[in-house]
C-alpha atoms as a PDB file:
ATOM      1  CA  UNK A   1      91.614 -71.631 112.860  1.00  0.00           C
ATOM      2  CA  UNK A   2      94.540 -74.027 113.760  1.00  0.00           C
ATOM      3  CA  UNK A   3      93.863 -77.580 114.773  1.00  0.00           C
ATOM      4  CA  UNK A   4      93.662 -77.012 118.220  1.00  0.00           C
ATOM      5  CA  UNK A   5      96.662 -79.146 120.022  1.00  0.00           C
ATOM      6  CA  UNK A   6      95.986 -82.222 122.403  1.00  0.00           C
ATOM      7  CA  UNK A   7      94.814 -81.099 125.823  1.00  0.00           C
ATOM      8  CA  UNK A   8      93.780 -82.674 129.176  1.00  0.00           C
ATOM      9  CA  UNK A   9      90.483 -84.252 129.446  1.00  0.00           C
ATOM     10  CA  UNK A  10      89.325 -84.798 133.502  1.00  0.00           C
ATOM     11  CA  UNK A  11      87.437 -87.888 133.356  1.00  0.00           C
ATOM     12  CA  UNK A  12      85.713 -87.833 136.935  1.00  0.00           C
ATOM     13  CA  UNK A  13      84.491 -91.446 138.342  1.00  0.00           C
ATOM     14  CA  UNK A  14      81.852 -91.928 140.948  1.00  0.00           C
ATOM     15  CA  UNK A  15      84.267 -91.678 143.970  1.00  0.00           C
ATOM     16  CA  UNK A  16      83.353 -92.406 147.500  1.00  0.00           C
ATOM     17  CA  UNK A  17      85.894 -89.892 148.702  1.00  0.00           C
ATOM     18  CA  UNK A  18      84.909 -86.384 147.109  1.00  0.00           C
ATOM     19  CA  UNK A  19      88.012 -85.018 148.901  1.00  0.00           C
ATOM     20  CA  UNK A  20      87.273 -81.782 151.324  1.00  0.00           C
ATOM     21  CA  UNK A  21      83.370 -80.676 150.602  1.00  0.00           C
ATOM     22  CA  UNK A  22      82.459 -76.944 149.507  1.00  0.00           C
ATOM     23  CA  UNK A  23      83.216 -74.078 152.230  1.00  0.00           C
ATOM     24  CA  UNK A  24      79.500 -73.514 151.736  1.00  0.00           C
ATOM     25  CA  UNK A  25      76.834 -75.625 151.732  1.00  0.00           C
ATOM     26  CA  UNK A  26      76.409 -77.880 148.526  1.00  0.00           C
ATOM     27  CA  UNK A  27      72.517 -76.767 148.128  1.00  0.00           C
ATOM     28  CA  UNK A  28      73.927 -73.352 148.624  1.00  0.00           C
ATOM     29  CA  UNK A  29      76.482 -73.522 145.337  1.00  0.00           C
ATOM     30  CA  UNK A  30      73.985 -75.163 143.178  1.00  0.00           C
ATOM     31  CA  UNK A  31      71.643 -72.299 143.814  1.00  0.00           C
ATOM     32  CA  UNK A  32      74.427 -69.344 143.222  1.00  0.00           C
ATOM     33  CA  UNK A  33      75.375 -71.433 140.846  1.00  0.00           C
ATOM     34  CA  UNK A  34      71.663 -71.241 138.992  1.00  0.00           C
ATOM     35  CA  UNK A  35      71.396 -67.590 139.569  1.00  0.00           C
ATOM     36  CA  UNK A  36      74.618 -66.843 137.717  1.00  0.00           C
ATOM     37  CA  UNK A  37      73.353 -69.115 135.035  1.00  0.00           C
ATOM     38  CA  UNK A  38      70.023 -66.930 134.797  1.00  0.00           C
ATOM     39  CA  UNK A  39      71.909 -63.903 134.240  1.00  0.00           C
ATOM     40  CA  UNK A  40      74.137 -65.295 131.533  1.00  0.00           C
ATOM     41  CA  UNK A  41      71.242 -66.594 129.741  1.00  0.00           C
ATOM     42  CA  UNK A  42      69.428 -63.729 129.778  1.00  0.00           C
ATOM     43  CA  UNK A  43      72.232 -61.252 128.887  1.00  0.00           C
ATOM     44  CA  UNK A  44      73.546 -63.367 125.503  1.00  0.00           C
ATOM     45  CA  UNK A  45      70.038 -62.858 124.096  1.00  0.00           C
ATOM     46  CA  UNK A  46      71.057 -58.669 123.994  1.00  0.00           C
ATOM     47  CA  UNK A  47      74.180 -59.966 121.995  1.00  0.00           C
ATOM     48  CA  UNK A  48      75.316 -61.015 118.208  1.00  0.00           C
ATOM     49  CA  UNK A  49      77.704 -63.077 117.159  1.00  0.00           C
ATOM     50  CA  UNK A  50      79.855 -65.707 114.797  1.00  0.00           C
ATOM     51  CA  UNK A  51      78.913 -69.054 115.181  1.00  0.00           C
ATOM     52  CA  UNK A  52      82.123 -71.234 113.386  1.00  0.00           C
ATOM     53  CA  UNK A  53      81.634 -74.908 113.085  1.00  0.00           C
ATOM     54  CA  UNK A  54      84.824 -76.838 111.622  1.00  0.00           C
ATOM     55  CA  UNK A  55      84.698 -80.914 110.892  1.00  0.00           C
ATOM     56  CA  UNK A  56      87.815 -82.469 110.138  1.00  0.00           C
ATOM     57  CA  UNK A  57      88.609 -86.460 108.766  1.00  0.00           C
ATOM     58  CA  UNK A  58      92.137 -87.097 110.030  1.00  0.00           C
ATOM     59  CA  UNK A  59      94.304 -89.460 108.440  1.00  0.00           C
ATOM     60  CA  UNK A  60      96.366 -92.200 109.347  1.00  0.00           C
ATOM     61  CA  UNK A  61      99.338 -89.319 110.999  1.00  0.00           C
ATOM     62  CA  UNK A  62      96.185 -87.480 112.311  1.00  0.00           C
ATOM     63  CA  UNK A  63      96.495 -84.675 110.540  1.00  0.00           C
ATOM     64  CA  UNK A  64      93.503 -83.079 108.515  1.00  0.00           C
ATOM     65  CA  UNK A  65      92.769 -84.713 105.206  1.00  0.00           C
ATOM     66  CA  UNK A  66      89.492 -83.256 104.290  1.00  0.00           C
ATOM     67  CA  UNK A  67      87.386 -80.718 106.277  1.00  0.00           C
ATOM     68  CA  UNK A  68      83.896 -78.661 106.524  1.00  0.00           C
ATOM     69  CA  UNK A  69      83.927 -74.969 107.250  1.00  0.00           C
ATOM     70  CA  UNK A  70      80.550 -72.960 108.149  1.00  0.00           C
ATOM     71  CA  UNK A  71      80.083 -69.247 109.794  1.00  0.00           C
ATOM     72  CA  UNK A  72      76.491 -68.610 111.221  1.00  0.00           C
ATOM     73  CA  UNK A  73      74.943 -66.185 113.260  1.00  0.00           C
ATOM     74  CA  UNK A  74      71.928 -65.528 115.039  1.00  0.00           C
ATOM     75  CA  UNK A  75      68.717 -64.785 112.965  1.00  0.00           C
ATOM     76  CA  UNK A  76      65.530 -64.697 113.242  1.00  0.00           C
ATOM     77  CA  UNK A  77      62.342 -66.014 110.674  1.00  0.00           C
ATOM     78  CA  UNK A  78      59.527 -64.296 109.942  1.00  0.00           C
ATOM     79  CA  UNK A  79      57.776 -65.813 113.234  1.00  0.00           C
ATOM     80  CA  UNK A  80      59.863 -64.404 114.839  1.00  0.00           C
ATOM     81  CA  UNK A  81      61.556 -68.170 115.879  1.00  0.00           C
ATOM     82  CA  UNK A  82      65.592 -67.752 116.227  1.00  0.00           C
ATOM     83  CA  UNK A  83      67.605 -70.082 113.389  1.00  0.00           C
ATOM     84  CA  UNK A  84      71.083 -70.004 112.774  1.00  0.00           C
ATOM     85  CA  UNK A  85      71.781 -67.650 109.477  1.00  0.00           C
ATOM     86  CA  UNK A  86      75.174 -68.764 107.090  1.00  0.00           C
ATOM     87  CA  UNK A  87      76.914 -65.894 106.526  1.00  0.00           C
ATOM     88  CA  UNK A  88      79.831 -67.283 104.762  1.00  0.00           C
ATOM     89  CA  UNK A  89      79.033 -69.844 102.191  1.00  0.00           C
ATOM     90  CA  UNK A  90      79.442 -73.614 103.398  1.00  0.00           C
ATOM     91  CA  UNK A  91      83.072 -75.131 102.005  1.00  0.00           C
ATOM     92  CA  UNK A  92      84.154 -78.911 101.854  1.00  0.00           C
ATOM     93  CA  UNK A  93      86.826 -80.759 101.297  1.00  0.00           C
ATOM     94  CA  UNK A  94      85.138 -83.787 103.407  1.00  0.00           C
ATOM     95  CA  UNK A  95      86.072 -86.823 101.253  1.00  0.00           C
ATOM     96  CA  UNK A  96      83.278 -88.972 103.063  1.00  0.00           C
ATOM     97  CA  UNK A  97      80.918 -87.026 104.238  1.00  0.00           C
ATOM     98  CA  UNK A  98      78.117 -84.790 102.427  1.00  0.00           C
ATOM     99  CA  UNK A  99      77.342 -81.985 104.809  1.00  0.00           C
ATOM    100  CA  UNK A 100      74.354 -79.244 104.378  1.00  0.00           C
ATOM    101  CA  UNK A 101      73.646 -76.288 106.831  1.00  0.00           C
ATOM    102  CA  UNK A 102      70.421 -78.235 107.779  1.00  0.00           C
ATOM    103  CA  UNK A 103      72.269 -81.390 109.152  1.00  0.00           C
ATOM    104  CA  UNK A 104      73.406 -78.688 112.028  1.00  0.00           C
ATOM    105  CA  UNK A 105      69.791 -78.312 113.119  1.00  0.00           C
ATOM    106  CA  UNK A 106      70.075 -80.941 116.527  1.00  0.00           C
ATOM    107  CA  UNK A 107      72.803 -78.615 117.570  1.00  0.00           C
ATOM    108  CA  UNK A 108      70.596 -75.716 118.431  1.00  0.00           C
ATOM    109  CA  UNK A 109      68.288 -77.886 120.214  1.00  0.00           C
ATOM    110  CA  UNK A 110      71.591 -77.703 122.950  1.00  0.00           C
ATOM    111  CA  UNK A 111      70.872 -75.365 125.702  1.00  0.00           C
ATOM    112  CA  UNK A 112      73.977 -73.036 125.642  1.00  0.00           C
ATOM    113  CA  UNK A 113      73.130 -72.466 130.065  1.00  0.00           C
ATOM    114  CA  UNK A 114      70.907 -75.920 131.136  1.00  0.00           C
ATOM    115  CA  UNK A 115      71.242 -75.532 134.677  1.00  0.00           C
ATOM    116  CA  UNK A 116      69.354 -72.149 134.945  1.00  0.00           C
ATOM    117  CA  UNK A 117      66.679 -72.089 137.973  1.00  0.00           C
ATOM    118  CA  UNK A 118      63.718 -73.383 135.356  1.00  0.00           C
ATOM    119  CA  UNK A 119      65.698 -76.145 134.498  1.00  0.00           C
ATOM    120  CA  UNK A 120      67.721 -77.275 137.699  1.00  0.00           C
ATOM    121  CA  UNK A 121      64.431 -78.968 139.387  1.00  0.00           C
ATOM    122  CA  UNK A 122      65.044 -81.402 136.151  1.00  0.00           C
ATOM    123  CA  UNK A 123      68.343 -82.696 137.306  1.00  0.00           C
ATOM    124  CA  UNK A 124      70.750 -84.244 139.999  1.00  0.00           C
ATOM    125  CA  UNK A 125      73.776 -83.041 140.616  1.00  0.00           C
ATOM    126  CA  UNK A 126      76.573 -85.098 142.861  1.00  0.00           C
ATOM    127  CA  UNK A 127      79.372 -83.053 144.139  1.00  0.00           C
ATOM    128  CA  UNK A 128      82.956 -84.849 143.422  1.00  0.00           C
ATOM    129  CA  UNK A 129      85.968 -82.768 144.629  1.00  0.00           C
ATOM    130  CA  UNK A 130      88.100 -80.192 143.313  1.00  0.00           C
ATOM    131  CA  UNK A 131      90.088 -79.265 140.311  1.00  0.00           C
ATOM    132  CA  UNK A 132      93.125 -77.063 138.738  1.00  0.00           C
ATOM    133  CA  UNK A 133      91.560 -75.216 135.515  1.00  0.00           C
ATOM    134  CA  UNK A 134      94.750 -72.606 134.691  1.00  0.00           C
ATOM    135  CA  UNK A 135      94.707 -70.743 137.677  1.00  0.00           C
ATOM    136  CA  UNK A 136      90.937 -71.080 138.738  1.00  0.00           C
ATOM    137  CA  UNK A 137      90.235 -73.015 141.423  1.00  0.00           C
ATOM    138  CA  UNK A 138      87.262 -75.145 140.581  1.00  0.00           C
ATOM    139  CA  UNK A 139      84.255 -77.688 141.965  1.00  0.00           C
ATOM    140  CA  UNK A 140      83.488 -80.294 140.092  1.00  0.00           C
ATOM    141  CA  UNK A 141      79.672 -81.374 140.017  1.00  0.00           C
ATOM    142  CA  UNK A 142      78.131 -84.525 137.702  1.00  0.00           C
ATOM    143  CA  UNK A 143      75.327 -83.515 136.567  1.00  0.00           C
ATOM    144  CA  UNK A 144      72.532 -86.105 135.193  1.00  0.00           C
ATOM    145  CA  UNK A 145      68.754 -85.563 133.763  1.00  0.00           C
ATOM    146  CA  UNK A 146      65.738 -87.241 136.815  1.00  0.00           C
ATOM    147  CA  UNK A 147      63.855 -88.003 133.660  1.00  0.00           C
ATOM    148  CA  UNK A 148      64.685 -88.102 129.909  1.00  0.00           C
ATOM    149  CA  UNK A 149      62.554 -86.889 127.584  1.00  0.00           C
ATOM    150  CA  UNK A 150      61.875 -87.150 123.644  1.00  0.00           C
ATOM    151  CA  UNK A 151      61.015 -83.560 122.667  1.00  0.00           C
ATOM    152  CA  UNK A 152      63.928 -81.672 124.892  1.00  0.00           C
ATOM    153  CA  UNK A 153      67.949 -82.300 125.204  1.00  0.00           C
ATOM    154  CA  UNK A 154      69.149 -82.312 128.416  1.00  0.00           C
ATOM    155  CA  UNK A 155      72.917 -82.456 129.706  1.00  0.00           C
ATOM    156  CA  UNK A 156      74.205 -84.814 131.140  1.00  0.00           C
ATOM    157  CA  UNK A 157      78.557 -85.215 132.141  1.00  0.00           C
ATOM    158  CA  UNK A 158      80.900 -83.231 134.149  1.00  0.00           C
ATOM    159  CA  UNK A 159      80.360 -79.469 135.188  1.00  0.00           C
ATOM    160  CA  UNK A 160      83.271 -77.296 136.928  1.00  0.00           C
ATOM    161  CA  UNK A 161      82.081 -74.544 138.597  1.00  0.00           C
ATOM    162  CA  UNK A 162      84.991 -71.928 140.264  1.00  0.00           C
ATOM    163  CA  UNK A 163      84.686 -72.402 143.769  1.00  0.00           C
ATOM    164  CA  UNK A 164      85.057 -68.228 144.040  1.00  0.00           C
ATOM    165  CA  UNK A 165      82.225 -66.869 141.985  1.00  0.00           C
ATOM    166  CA  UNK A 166      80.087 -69.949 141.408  1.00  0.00           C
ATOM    167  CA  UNK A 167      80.149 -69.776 137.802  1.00  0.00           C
ATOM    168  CA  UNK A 168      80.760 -72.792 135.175  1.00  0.00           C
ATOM    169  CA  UNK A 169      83.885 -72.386 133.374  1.00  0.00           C
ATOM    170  CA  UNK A 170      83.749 -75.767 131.426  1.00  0.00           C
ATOM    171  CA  UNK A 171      81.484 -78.749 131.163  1.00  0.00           C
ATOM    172  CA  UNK A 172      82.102 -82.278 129.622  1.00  0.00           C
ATOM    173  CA  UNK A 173      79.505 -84.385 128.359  1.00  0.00           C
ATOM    174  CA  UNK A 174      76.774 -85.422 126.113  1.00  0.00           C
ATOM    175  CA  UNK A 175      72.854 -84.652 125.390  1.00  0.00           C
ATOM    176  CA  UNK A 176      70.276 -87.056 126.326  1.00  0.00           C
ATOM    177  CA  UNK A 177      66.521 -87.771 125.415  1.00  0.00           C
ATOM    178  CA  UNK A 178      64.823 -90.598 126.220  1.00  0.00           C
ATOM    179  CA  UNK A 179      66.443 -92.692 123.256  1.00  0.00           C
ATOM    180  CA  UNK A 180      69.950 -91.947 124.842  1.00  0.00           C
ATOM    181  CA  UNK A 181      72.891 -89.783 123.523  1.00  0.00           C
ATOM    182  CA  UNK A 182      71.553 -87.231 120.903  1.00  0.00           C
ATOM    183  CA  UNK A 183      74.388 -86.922 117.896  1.00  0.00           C
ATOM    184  CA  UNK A 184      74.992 -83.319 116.775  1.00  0.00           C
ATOM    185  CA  UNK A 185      73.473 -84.110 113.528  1.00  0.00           C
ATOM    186  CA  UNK A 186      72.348 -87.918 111.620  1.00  0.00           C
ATOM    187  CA  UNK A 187      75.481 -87.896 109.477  1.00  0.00           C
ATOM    188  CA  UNK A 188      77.772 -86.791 112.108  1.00  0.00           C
ATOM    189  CA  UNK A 189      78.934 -89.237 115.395  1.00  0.00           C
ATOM    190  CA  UNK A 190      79.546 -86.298 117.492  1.00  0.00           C
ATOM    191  CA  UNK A 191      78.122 -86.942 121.133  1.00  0.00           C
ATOM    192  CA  UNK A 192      80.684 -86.025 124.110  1.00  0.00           C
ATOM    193  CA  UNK A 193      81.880 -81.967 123.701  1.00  0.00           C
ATOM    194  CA  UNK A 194      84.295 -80.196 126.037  1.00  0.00           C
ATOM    195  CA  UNK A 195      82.898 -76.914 126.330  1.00  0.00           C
ATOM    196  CA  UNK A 196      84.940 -73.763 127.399  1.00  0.00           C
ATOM    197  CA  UNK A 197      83.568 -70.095 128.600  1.00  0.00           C
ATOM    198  CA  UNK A 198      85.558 -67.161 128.731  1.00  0.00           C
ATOM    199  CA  UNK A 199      84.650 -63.604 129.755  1.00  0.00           C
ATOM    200  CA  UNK A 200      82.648 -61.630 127.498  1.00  0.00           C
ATOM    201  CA  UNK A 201      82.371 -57.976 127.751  1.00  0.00           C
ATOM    202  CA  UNK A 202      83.997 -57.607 130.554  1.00  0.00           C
ATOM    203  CA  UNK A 203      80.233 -58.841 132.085  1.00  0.00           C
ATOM    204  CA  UNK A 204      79.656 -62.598 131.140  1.00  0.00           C
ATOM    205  CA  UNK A 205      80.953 -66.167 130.921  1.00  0.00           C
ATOM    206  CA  UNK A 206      79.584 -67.354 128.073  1.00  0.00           C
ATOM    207  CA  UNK A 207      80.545 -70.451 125.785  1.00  0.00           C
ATOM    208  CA  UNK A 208      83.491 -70.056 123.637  1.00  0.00           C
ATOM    209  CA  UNK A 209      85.172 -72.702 122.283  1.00  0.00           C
ATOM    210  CA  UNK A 210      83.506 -76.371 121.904  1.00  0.00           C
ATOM    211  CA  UNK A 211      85.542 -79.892 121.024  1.00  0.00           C
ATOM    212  CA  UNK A 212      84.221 -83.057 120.299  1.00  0.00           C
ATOM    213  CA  UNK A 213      86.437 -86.428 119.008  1.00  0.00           C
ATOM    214  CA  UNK A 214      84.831 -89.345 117.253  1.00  0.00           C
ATOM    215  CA  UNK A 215      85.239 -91.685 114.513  1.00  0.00           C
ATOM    216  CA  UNK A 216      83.480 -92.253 111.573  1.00  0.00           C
ATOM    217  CA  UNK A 217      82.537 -96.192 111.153  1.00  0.00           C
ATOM    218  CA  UNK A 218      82.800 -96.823 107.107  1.00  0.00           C
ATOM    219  CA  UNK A 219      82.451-100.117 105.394  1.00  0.00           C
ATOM    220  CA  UNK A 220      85.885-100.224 103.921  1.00  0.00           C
ATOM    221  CA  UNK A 221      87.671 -98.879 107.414  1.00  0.00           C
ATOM    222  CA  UNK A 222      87.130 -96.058 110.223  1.00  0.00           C
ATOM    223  CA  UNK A 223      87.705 -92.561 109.971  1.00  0.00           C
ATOM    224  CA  UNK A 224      89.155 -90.270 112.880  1.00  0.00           C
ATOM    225  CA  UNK A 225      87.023 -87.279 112.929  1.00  0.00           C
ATOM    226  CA  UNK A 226      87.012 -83.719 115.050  1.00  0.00           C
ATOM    227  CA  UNK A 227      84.289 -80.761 115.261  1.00  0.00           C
ATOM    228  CA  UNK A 228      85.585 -77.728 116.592  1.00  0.00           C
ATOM    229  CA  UNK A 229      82.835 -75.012 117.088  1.00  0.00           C
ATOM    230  CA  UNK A 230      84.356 -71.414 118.146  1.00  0.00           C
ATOM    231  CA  UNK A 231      81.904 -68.157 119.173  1.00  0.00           C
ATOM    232  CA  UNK A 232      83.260 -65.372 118.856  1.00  0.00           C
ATOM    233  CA  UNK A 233      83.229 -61.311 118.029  1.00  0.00           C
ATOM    234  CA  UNK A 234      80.210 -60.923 120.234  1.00  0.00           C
ATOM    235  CA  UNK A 235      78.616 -57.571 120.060  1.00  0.00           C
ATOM    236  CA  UNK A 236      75.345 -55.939 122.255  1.00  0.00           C
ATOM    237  CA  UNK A 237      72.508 -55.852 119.944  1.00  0.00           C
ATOM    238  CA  UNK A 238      71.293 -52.301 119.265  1.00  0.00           C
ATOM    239  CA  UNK A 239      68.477 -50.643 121.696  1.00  0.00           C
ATOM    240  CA  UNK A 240      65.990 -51.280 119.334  1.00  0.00           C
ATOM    241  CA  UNK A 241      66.875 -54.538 118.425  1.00  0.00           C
ATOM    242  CA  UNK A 242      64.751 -57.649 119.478  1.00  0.00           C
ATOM    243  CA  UNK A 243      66.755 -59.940 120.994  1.00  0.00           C
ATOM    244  CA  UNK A 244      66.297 -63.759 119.119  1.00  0.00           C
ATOM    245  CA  UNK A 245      64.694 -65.755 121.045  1.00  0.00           C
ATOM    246  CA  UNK A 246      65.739 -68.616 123.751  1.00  0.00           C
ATOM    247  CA  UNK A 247      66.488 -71.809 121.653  1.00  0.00           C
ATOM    248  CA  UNK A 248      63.755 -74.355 121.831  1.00  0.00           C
ATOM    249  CA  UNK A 249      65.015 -76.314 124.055  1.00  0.00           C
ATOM    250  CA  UNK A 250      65.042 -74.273 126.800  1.00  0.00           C
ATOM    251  CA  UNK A 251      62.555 -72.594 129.053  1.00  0.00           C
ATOM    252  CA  UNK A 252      62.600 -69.232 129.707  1.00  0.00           C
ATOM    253  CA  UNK A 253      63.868 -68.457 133.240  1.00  0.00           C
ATOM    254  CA  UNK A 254      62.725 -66.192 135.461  1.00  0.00           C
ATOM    255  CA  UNK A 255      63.758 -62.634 134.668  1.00  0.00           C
ATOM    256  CA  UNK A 256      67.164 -61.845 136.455  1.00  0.00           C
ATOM    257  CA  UNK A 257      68.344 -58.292 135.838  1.00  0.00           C
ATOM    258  CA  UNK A 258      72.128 -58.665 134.494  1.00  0.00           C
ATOM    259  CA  UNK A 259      74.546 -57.184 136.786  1.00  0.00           C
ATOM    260  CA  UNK A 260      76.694 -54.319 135.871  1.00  0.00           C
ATOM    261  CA  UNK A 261      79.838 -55.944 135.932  1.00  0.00           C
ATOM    262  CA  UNK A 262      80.540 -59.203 137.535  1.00  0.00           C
ATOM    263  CA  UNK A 263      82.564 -59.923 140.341  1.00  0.00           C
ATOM    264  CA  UNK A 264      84.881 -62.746 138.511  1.00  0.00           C
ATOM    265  CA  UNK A 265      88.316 -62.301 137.572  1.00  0.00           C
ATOM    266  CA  UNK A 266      88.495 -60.972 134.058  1.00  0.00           C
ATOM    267  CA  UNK A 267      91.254 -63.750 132.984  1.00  0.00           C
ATOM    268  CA  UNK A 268      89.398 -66.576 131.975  1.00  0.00           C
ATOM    269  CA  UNK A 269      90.009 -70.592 132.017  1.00  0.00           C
ATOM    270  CA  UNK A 270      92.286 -70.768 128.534  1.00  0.00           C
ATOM    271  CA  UNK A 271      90.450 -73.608 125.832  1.00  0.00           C
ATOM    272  CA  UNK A 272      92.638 -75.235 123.186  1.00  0.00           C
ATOM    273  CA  UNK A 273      93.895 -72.692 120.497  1.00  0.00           C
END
């Protein structure tokens, strides 16, 4: 996995002028919107597959000096509660940084879908104008918790929906709980990620490719740092198989029976390399 190259970030303000609204109502997106979100929630617990996590300490020319490589998939204890499973042995070249599988625990308390119809009563959303993501034609939504609380993560940032289909193609932003940001572990700084979906299946948008950029604040100086976190070779799970479960932090929606095949355009918004 290259380092992927530098890429536009849309940092969206609180404007007064969103621009021209939604051709349909904005009560009417969020609640496609939700729907879709149901069905892609429900369909990626019928599929495996590789979970890779890189972390990177850049140097002064920002290129890697150091990094942390780990391959997971989904597994399941004998509780039958979901964990992430290493299938390829941890490896580290981090020169500051001890990292174990365990300190990626806070990740999976990160709803992959948050704004499915169990959870969208928990939030606000603000509609802000448009956007250019490739060739899709998107809405951009902020997104914020009502109320924060200790025990579940909730998202808070940017959202861009495609103003065709009503599906997210990319959000922006951190997890909250009522003691603000949540870091993706307590040795790593990682709060904001920039997450892309891309079409799985031929069915499903469902989260690819996730970036976050930080720095690492060391007595003797500060250390540029990058986690890139790429899903990939997802497979259906066989008849038989029980699908893992949801990940704690999210609630079971209301059963949604996945569609056939969507609707959406099978070329999806294109994340870093």
């Amino acid at each position: 996995m290259d380092p992927p190259p530098e890429h536009r970030v849309a940092r969206i303000g609180n404007t007064s002028d969103p621009g021209e609204p939604p051709t349909l109502p904005i009560d009417e997106v969020i609640k496609k919107l939700s729907n879709r979100e149901d069905v892609y929630f429900q369909a990626r617990m019928h599929y495996t597959y590789r979970k890779t996590i890189r972390i990177q300490e850049l140097g002064p020319d920002g290129k890697p000096v150091g990094e942390y490589l780990m391959v997971t998939q989904p597994g399941r204890d004998e509780d039958g509660a979901t964990f992430d499973k290493v299938v390829e042995h941890p490896k580290s070249t981090l020169q500051h940084m001890q990292l174990e599988s365990e300190d990626f625990e806070t990740l999976n308390r990160m709803p992959a879908f948050p704004l499915t119809t169990s959870q969208l009563s928990k939030y606000n959303l603000k509609y802000l104008g448009k956007d250019q993501l490739d060739e899709i034609s998107c809405y951009i939504f902020e997104v914020k918790p009502k109320v924060a609380e200790r025990k579940n993560a909730y998202f808070q940032g940017i959202v861009y929906i495609d103003d065709k289909y009503m599906e997210v193609v990319k959000t922006y932003g951190s997890w909250v709980n009522d003691l603000g940001e949540m870091k993706s572990s307590p040795q790593l700084p990682f709060t904001m990620f920039e997450t892309y979906r891309e079409f799985v299946d031929g069915k499903y948008w469902f989260p690819t490719y996730a970036r976050s950029d930080e720095t690492l604040h060391l007595k003797d100086g500060e250390i540029p740092v990058k986690m890139v976190i790429k899903w990939s070779d997802f497979k259906p799970l066989a008849a038989n198989a029980p699908p893992p479960a949801p990940a704690p932090a999210a609630t079971k929606p209301a059963a949604v029976p996945p569609p056939a095949a969507s609707s959406a355009p099978a070329t999806p918004v294109t994340p870093p390399k």
